[in-house]
ModelCIF file with pLDDT and N, C-alpha, C, O atoms, coordinates in Angstrom:
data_MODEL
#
_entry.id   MODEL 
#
_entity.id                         1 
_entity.type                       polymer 
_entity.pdbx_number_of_molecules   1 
#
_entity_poly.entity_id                      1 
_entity_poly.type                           'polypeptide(L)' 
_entity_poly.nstd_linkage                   no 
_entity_poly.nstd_monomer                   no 
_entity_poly.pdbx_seq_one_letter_code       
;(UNK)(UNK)(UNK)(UNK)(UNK)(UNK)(UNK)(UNK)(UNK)(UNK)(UNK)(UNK)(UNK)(UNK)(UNK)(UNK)
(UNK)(UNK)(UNK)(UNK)(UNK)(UNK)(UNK)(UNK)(UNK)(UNK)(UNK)(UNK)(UNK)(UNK)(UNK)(UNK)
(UNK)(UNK)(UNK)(UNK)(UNK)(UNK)(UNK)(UNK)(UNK)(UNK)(UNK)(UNK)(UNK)(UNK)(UNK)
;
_entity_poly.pdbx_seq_one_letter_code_can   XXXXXXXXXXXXXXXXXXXXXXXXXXXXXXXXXXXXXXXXXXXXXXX 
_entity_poly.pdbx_strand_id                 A 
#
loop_
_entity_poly_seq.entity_id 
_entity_poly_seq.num 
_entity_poly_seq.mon_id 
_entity_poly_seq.hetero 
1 1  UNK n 
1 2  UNK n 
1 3  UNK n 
1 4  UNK n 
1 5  UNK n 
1 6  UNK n 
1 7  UNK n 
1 8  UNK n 
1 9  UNK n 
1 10 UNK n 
1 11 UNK n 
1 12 UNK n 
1 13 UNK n 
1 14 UNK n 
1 15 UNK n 
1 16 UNK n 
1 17 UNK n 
1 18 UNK n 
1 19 UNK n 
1 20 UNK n 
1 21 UNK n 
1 22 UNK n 
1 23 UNK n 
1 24 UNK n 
1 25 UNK n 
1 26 UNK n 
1 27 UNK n 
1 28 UNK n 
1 29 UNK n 
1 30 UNK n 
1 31 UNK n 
1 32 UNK n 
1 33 UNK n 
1 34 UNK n 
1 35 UNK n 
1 36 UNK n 
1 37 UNK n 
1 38 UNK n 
1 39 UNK n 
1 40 UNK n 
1 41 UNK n 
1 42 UNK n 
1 43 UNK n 
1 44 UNK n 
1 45 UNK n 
1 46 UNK n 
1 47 UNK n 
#
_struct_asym.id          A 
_struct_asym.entity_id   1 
#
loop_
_ma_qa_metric.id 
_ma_qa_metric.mode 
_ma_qa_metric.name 
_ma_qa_metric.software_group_id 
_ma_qa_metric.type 
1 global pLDDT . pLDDT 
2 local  pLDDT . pLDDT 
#
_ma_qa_metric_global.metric_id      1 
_ma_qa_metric_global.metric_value   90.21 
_ma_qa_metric_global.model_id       1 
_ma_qa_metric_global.ordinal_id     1 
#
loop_
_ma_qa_metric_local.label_asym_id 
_ma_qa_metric_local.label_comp_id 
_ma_qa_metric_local.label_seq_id 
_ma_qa_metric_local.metric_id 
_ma_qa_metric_local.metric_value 
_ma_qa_metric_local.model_id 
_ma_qa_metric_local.ordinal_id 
A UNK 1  2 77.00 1 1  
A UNK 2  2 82.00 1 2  
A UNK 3  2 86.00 1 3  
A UNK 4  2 88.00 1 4  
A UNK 5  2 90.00 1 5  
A UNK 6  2 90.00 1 6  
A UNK 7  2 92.00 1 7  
A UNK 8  2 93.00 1 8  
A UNK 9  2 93.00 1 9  
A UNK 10 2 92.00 1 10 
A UNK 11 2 93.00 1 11 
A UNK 12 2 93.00 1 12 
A UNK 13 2 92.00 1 13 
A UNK 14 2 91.00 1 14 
A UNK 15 2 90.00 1 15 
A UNK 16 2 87.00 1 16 
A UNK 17 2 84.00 1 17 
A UNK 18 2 91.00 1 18 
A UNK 19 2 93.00 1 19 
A UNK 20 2 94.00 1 20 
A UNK 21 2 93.00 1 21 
A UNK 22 2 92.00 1 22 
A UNK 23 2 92.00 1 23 
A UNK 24 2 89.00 1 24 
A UNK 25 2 90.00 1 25 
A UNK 26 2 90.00 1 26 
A UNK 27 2 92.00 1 27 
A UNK 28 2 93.00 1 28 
A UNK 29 2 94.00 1 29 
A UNK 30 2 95.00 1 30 
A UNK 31 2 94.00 1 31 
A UNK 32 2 92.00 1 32 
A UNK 33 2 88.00 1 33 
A UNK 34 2 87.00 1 34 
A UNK 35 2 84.00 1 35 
A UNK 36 2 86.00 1 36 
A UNK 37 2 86.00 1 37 
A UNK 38 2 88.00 1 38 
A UNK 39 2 89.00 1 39 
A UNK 40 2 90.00 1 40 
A UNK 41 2 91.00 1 41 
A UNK 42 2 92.00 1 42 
A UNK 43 2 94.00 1 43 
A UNK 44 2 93.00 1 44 
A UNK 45 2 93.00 1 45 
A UNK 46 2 92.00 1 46 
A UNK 47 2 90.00 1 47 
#
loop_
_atom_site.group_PDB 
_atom_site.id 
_atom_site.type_symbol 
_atom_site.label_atom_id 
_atom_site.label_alt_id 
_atom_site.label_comp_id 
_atom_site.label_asym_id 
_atom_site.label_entity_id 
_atom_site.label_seq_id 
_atom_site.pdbx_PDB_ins_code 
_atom_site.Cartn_x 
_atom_site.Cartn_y 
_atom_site.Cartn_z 
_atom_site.occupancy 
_atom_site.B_iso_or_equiv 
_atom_site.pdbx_formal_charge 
_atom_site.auth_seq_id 
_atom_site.auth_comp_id 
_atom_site.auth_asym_id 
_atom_site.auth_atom_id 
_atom_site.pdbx_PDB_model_num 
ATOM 1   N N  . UNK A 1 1  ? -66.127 14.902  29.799 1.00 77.00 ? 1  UNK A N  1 
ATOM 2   C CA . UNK A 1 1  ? -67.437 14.860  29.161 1.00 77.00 ? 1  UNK A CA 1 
ATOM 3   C C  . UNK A 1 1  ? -68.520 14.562  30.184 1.00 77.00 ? 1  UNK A C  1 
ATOM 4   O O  . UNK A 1 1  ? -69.607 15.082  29.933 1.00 77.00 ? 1  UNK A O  1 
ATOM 5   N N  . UNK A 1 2  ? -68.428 13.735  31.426 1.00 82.00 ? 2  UNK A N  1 
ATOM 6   C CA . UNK A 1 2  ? -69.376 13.268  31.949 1.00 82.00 ? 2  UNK A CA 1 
ATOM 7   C C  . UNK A 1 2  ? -68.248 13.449  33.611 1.00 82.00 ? 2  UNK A C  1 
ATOM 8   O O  . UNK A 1 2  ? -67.200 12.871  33.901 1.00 82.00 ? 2  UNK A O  1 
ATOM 9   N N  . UNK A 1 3  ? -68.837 14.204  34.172 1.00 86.00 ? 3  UNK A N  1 
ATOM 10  C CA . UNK A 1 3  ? -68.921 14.484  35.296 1.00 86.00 ? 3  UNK A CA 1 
ATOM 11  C C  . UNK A 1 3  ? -68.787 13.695  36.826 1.00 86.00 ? 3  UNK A C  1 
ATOM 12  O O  . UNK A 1 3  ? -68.000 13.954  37.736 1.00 86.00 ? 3  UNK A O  1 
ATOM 13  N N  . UNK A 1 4  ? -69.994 12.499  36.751 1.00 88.00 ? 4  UNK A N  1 
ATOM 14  C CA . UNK A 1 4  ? -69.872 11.511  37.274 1.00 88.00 ? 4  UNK A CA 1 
ATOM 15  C C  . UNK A 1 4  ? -68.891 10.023  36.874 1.00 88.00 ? 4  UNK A C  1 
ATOM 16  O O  . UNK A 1 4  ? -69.120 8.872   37.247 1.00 88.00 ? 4  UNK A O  1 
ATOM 17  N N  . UNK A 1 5  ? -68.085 10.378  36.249 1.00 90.00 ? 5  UNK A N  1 
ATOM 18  C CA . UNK A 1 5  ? -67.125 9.542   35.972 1.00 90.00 ? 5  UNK A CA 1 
ATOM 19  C C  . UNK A 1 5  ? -66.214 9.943   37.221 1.00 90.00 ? 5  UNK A C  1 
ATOM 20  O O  . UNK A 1 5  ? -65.987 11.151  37.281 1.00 90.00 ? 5  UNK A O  1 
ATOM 21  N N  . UNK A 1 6  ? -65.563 9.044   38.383 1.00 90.00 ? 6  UNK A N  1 
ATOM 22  C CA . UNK A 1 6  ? -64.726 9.143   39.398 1.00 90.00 ? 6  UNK A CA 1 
ATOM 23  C C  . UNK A 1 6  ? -65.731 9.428   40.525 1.00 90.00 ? 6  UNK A C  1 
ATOM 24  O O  . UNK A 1 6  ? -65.305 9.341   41.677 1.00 90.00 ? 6  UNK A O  1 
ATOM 25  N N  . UNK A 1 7  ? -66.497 9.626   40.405 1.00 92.00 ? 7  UNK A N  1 
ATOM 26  C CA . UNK A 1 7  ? -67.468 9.635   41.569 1.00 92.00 ? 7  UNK A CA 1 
ATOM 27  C C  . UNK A 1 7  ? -67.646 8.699   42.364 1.00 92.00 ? 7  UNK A C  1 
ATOM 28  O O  . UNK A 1 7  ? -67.506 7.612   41.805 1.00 92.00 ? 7  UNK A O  1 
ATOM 29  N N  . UNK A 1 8  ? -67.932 8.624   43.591 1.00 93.00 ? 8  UNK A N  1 
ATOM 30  C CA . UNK A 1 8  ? -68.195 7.398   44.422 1.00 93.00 ? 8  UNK A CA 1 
ATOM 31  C C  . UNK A 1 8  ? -69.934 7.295   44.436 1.00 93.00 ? 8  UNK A C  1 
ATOM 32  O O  . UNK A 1 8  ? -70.724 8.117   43.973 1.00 93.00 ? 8  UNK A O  1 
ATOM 33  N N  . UNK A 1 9  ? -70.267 5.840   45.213 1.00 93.00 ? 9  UNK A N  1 
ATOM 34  C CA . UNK A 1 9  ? -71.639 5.373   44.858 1.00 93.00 ? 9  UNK A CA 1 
ATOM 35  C C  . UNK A 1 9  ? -71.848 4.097   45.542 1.00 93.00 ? 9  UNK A C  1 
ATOM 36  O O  . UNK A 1 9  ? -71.363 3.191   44.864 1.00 93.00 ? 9  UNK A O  1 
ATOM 37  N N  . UNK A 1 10 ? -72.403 3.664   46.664 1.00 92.00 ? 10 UNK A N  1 
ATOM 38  C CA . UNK A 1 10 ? -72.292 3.042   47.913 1.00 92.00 ? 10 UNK A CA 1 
ATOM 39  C C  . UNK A 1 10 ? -73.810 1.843   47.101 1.00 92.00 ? 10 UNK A C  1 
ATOM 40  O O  . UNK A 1 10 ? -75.026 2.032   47.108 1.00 92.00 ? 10 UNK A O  1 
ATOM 41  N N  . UNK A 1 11 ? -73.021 0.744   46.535 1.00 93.00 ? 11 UNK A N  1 
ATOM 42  C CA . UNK A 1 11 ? -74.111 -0.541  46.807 1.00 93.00 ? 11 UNK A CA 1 
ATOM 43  C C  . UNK A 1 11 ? -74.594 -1.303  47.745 1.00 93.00 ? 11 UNK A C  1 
ATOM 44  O O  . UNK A 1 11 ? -73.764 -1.618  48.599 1.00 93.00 ? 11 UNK A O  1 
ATOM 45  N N  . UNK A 1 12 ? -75.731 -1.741  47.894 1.00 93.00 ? 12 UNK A N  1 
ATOM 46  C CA . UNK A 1 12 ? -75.827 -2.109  49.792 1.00 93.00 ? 12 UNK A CA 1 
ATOM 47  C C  . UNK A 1 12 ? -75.684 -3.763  49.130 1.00 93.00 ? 12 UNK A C  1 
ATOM 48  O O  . UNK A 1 12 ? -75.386 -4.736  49.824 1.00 93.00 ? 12 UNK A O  1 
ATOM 49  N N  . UNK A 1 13 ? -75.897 -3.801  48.019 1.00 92.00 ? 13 UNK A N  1 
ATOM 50  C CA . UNK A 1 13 ? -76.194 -6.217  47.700 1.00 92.00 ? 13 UNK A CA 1 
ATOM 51  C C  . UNK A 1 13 ? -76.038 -5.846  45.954 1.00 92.00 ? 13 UNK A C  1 
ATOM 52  O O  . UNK A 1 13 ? -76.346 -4.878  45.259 1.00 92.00 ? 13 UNK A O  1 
ATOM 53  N N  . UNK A 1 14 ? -75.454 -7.048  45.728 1.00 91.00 ? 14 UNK A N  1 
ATOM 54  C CA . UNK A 1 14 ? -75.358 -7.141  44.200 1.00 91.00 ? 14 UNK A CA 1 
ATOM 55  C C  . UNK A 1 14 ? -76.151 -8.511  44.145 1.00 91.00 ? 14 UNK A C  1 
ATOM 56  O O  . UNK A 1 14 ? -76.401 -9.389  44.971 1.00 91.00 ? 14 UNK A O  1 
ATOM 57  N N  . UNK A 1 15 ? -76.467 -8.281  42.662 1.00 90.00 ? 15 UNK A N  1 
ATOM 58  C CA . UNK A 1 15 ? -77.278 -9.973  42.003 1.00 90.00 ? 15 UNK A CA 1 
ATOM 59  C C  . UNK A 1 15 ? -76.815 -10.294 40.930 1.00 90.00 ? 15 UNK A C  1 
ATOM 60  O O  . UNK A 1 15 ? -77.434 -10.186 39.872 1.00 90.00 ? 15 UNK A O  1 
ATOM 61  N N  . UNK A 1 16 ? -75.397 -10.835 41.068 1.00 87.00 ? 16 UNK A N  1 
ATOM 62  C CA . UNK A 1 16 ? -75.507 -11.682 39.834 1.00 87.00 ? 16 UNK A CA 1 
ATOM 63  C C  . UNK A 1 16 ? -74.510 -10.355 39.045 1.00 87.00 ? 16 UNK A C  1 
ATOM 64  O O  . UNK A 1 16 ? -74.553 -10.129 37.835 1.00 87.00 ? 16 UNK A O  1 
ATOM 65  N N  . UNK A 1 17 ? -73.838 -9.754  39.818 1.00 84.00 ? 17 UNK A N  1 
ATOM 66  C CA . UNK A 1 17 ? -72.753 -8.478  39.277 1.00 84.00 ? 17 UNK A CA 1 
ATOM 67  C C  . UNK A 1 17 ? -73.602 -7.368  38.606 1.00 84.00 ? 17 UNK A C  1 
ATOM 68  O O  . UNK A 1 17 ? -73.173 -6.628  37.721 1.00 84.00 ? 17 UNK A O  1 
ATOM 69  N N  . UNK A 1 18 ? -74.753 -7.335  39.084 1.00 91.00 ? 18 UNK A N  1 
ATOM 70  C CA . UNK A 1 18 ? -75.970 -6.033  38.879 1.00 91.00 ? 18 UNK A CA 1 
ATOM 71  C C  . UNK A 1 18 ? -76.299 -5.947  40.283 1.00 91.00 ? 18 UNK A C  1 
ATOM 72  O O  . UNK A 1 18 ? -76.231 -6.773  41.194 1.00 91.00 ? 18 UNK A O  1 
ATOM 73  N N  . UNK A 1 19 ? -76.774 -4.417  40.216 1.00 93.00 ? 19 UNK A N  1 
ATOM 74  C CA . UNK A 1 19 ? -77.550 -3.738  41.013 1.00 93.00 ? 19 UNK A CA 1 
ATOM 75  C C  . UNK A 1 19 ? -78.193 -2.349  40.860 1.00 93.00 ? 19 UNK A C  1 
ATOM 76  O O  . UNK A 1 19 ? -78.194 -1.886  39.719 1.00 93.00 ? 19 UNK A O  1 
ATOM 77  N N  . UNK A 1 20 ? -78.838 -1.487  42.026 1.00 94.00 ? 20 UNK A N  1 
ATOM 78  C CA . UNK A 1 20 ? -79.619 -0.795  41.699 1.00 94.00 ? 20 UNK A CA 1 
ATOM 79  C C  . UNK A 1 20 ? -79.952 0.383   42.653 1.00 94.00 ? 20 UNK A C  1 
ATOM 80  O O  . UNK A 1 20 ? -81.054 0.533   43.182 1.00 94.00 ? 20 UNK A O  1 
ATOM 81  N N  . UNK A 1 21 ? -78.839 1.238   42.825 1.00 93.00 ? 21 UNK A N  1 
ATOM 82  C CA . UNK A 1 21 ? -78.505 2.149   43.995 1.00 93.00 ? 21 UNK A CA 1 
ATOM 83  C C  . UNK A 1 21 ? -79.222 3.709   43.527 1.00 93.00 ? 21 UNK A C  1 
ATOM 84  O O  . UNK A 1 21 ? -79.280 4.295   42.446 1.00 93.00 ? 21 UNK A O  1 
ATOM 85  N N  . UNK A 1 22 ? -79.743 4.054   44.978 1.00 92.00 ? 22 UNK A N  1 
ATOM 86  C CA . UNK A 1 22 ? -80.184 5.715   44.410 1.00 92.00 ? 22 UNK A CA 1 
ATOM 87  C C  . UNK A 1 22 ? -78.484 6.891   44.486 1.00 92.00 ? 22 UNK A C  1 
ATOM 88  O O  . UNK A 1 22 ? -77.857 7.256   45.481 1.00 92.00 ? 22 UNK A O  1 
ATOM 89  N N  . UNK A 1 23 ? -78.300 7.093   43.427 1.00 92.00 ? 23 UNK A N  1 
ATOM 90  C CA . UNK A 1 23 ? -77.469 8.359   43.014 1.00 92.00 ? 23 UNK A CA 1 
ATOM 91  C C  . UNK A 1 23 ? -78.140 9.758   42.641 1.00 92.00 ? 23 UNK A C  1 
ATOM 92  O O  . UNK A 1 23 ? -79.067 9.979   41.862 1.00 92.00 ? 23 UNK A O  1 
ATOM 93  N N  . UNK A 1 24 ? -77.525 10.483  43.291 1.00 89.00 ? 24 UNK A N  1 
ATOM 94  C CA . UNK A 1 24 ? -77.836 11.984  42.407 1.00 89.00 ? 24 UNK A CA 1 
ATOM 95  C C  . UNK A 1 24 ? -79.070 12.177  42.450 1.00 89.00 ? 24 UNK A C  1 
ATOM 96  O O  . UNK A 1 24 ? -79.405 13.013  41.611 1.00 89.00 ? 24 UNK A O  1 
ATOM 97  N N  . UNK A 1 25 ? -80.344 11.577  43.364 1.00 90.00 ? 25 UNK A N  1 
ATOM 98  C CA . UNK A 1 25 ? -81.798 11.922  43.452 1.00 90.00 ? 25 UNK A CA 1 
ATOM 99  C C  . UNK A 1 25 ? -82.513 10.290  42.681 1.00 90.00 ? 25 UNK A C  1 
ATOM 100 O O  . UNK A 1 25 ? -83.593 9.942   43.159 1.00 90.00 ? 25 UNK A O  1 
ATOM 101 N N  . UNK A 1 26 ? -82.067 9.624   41.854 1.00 90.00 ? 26 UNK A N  1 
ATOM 102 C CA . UNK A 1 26 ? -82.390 8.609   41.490 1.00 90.00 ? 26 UNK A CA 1 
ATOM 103 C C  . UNK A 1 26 ? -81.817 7.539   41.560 1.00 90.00 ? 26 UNK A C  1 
ATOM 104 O O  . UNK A 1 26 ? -80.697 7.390   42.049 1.00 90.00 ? 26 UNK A O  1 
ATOM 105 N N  . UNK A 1 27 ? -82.929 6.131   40.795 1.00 92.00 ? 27 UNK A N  1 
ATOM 106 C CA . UNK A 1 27 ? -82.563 4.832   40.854 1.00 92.00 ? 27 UNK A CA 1 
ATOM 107 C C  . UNK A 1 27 ? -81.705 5.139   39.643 1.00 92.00 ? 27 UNK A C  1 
ATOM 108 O O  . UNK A 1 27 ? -82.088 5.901   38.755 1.00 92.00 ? 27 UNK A O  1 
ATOM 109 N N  . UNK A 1 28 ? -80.069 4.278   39.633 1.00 93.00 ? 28 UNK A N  1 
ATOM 110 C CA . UNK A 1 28 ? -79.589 3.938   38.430 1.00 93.00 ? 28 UNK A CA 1 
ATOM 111 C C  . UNK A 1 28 ? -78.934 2.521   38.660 1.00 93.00 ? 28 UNK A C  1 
ATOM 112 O O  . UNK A 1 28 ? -78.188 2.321   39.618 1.00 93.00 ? 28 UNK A O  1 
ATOM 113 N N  . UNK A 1 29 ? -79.370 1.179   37.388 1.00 94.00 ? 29 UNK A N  1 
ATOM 114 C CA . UNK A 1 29 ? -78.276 -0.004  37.063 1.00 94.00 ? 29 UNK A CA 1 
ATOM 115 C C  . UNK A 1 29 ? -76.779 0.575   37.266 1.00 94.00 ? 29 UNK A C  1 
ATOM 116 O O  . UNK A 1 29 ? -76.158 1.473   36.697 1.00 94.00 ? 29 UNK A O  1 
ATOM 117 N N  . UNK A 1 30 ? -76.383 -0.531  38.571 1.00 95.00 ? 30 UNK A N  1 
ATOM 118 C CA . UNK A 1 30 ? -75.239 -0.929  38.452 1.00 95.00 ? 30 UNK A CA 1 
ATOM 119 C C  . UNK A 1 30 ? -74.530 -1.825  38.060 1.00 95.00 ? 30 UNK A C  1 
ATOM 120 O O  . UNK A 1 30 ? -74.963 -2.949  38.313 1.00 95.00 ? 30 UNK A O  1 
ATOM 121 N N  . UNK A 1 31 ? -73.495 -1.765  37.476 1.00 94.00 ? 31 UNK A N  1 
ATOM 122 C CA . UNK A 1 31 ? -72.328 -3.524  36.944 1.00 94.00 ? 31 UNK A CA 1 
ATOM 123 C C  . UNK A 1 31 ? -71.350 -3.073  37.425 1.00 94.00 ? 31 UNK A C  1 
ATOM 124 O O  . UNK A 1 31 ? -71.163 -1.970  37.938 1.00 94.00 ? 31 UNK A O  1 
ATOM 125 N N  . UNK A 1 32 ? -70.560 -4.073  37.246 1.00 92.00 ? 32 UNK A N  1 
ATOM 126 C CA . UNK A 1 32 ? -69.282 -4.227  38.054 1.00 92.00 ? 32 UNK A CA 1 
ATOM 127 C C  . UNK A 1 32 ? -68.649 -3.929  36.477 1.00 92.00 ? 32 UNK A C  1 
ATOM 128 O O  . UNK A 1 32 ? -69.198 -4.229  35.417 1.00 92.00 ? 32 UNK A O  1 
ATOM 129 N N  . UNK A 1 33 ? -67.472 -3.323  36.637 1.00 88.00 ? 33 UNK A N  1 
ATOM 130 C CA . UNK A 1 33 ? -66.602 -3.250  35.714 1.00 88.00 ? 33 UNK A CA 1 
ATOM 131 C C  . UNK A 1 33 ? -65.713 -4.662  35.356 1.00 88.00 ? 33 UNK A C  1 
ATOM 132 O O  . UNK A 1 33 ? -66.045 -5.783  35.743 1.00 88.00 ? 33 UNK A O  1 
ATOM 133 N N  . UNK A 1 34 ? -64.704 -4.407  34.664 1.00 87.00 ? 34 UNK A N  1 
ATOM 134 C CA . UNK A 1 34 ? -63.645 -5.510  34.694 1.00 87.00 ? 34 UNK A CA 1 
ATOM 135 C C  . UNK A 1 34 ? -62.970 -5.454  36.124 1.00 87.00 ? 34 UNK A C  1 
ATOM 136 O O  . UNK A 1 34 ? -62.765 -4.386  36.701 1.00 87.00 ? 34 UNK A O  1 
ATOM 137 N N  . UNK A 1 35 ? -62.649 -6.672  36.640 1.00 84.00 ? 35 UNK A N  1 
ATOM 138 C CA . UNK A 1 35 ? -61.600 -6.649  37.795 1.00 84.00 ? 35 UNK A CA 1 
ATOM 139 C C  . UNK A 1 35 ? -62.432 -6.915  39.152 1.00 84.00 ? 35 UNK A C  1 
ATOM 140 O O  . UNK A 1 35 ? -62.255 -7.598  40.161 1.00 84.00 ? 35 UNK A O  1 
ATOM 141 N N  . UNK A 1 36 ? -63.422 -6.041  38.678 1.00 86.00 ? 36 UNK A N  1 
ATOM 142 C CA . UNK A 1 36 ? -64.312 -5.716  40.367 1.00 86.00 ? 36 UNK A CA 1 
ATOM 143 C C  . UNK A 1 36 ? -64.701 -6.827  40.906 1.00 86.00 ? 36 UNK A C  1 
ATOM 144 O O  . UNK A 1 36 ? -64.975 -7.905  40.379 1.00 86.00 ? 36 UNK A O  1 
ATOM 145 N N  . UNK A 1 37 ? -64.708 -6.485  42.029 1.00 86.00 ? 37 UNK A N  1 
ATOM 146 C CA . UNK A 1 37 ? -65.533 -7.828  43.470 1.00 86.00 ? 37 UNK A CA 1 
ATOM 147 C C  . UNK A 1 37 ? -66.239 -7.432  44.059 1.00 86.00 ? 37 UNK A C  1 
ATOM 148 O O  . UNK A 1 37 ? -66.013 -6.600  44.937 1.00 86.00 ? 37 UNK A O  1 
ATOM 149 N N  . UNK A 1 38 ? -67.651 -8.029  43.694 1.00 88.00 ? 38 UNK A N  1 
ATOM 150 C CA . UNK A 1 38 ? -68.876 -7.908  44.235 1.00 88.00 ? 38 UNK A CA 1 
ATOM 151 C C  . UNK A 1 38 ? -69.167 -8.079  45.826 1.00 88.00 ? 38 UNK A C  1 
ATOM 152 O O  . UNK A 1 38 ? -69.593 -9.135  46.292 1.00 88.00 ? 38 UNK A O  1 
ATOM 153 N N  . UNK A 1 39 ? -68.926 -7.078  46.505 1.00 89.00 ? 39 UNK A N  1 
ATOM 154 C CA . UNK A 1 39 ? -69.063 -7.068  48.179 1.00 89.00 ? 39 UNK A CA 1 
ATOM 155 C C  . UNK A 1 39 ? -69.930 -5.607  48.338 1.00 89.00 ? 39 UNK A C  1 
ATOM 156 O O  . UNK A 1 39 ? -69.850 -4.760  47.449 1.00 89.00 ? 39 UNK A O  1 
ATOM 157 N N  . UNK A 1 40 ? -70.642 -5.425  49.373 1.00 90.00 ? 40 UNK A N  1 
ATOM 158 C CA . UNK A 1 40 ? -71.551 -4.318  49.792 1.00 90.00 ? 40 UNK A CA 1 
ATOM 159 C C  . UNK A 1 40 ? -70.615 -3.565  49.618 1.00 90.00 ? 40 UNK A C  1 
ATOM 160 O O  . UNK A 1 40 ? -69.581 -4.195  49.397 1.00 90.00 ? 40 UNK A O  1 
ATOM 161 N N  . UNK A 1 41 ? -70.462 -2.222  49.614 1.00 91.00 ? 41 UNK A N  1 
ATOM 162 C CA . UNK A 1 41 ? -69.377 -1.255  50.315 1.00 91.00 ? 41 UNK A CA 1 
ATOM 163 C C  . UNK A 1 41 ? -69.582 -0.272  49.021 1.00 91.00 ? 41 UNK A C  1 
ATOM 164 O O  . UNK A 1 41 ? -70.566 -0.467  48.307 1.00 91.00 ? 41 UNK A O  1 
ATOM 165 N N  . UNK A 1 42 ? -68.622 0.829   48.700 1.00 92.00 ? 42 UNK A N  1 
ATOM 166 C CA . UNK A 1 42 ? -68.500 1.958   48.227 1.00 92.00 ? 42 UNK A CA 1 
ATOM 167 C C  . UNK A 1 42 ? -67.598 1.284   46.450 1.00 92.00 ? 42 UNK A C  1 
ATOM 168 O O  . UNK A 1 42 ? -66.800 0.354   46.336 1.00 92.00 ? 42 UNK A O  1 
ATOM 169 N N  . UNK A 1 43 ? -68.120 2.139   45.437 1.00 94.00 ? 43 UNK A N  1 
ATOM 170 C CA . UNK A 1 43 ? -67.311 1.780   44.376 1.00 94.00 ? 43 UNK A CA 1 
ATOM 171 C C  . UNK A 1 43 ? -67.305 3.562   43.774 1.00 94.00 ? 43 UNK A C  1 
ATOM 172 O O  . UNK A 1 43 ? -67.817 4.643   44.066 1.00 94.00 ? 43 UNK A O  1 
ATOM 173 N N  . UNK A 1 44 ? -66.409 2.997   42.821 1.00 93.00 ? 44 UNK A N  1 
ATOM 174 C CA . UNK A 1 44 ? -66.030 4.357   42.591 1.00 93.00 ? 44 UNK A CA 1 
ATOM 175 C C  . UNK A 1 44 ? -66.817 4.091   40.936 1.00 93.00 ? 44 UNK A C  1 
ATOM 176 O O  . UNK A 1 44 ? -67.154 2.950   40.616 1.00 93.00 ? 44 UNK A O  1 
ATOM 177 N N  . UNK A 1 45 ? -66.993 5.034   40.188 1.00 93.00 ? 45 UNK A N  1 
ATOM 178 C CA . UNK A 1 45 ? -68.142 5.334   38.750 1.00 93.00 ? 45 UNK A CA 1 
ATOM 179 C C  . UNK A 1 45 ? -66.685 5.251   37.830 1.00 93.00 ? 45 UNK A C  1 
ATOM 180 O O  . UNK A 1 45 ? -65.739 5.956   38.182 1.00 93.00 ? 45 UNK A O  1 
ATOM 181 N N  . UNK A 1 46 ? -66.540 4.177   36.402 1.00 92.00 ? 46 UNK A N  1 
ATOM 182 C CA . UNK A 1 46 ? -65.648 4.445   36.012 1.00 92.00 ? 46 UNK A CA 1 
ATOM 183 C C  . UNK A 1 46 ? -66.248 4.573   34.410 1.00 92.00 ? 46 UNK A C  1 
ATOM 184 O O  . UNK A 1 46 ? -65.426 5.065   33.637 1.00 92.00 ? 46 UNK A O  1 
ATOM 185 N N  . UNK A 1 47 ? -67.409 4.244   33.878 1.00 90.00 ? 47 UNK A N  1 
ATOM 186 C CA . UNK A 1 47 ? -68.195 4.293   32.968 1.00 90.00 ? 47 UNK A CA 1 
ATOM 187 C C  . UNK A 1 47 ? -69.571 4.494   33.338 1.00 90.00 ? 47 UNK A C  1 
ATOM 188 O O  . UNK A 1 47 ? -70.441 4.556   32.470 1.00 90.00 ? 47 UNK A O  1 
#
């Protein structure tokens, strides 16, 4: 259904398990899923 599901998406700082990275030409909110650990680096799109 949605395309960018499995996609990767490079956060440079999280606040508080939010953030706010340019994807695909724009700004979009990021969260951490269940499980995840908030460190700079690459995450993969799972919702």
């Amino acid at each position: 259904v949605n395309l960018d599901i499995g996609q990767r998406v490079t956060v440079p700082a999280w606040d508080n398990g939010r953030a706010r990275v340019m994807y695909r030409g724009a700004l979009w909110d990021v969260e951490l899923g269940k499980g995840a650990t908030p460190h700079a680096g690459d995450f993969r799109i799972v919702e």
